[in-house]
C-alpha atoms as a PDB file:
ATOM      1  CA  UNK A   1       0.863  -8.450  -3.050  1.00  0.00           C
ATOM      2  CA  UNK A   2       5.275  -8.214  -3.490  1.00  0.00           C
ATOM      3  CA  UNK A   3       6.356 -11.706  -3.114  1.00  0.00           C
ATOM      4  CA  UNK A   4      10.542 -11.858  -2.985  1.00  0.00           C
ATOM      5  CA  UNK A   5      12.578 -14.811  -4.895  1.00  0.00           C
ATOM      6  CA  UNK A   6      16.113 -15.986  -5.172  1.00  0.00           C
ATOM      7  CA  UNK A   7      16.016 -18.245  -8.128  1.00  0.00           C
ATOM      8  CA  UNK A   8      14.117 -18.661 -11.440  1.00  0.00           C
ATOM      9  CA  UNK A   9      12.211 -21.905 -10.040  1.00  0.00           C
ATOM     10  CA  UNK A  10      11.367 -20.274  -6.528  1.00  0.00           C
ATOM     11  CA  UNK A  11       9.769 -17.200  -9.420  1.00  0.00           C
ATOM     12  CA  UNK A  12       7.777 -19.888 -11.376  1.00  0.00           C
ATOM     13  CA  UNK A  13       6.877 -21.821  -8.162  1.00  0.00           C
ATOM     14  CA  UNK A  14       5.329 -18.474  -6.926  1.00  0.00           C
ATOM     15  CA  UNK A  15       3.341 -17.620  -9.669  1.00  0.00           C
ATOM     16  CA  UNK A  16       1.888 -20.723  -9.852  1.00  0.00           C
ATOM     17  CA  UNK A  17       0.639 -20.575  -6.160  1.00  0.00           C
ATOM     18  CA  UNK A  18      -1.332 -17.313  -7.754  1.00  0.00           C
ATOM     19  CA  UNK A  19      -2.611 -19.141 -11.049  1.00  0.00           C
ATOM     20  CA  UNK A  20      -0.105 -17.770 -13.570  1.00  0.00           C
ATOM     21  CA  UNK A  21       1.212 -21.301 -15.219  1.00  0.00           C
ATOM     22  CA  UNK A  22       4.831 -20.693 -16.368  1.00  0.00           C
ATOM     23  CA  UNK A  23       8.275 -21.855 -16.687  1.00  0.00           C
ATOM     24  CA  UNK A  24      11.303 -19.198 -15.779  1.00  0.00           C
ATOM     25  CA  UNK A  25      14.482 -19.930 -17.168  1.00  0.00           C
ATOM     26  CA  UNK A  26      17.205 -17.582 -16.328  1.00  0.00           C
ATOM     27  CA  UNK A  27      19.700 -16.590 -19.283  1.00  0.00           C
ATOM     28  CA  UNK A  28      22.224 -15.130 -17.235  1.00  0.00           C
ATOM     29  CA  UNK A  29      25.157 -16.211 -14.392  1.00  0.00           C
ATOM     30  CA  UNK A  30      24.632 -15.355 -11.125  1.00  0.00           C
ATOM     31  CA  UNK A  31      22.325 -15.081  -7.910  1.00  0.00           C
ATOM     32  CA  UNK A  32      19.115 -14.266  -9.488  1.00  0.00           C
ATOM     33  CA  UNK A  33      17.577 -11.760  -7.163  1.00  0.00           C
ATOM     34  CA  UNK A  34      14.425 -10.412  -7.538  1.00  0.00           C
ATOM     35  CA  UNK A  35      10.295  -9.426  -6.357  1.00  0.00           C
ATOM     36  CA  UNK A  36       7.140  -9.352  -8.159  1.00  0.00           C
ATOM     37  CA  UNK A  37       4.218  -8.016  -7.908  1.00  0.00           C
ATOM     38  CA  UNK A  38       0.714  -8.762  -8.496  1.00  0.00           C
ATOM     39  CA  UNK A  39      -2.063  -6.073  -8.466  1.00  0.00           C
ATOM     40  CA  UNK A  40      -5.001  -5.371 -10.359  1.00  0.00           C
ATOM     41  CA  UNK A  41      -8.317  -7.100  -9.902  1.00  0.00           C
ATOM     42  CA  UNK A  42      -9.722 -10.971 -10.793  1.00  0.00           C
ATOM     43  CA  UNK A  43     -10.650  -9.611 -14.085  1.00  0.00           C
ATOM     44  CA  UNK A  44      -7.499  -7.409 -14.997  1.00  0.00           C
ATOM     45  CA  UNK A  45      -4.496  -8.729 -13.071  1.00  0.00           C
ATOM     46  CA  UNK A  46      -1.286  -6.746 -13.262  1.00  0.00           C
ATOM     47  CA  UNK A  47       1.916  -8.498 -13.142  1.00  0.00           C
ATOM     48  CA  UNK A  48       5.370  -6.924 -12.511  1.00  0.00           C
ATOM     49  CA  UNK A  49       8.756  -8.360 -12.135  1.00  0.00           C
ATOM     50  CA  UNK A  50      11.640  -6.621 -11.372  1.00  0.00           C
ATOM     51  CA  UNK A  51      15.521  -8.766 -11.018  1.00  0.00           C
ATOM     52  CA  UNK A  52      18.902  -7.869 -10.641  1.00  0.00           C
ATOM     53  CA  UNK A  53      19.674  -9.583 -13.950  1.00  0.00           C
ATOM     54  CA  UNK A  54      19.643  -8.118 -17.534  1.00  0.00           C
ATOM     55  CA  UNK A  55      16.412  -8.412 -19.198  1.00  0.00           C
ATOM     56  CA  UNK A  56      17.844  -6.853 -23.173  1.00  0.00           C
ATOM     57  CA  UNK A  57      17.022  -9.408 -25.235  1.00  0.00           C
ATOM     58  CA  UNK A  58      19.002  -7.345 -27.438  1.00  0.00           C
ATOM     59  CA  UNK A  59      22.198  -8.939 -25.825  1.00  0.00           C
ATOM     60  CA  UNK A  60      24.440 -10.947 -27.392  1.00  0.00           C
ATOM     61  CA  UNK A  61      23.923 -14.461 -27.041  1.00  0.00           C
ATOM     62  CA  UNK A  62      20.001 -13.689 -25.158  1.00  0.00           C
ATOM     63  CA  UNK A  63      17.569 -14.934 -27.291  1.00  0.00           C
ATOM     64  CA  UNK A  64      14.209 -12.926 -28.256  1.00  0.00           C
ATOM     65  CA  UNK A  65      11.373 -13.463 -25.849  1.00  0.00           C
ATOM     66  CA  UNK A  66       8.562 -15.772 -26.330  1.00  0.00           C
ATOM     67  CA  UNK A  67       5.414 -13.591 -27.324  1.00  0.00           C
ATOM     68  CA  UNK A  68       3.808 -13.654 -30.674  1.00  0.00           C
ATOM     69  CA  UNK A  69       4.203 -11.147 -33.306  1.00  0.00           C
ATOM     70  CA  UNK A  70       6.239  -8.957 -31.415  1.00  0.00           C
ATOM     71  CA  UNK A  71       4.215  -8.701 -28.493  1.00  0.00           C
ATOM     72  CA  UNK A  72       8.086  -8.311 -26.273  1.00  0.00           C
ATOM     73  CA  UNK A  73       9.166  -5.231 -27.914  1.00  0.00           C
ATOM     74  CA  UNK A  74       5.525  -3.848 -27.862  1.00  0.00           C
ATOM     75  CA  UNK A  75       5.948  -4.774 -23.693  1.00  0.00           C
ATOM     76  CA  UNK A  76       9.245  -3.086 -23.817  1.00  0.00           C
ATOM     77  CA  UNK A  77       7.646  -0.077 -25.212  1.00  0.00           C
ATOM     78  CA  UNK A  78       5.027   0.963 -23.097  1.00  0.00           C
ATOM     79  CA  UNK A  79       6.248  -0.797 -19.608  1.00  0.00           C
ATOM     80  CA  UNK A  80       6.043   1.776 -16.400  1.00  0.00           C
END
């Protein structure tokens, strides 16, 4: 499944609709322009979201991600 979105709440609306309760707040300016994709099976789903905008938390002024103990930088690590 590739659902398309324009905006951060159109992303969180749509993830909802699949069972994935979130808020998506985007950091940067701009058109937020982006797809994910949902895969997997009921017992492992696979999530991936790609957007035009910069995902570096390592920006200045981005803050860090919300995952415990460094669960972000792990993700960073070993995305495909």
């Amino acid at each position: 499944m590739e659902v398309a979105f324009h905006s951060a709440p159109c992303l969180s609306n749509s993830l909802q609709a699949v069972g994935f309760e979130m808020d998506v707040t985007q950091l940067s300016r701009g058109r937020l322009e982006g797809t994910f994709r949902l895969g997997g099976s009921g017992k492992l789903p696979v999530l991936s979201i790609q957007t035009n905008a910069e995902t570096d938390p390592a920006q200045p002024g981005a803050s860090r991600s919300q995952l415990p103990g460094g669960a972000a930088d792990h993700w960073r690590q070993h995305r495909a």
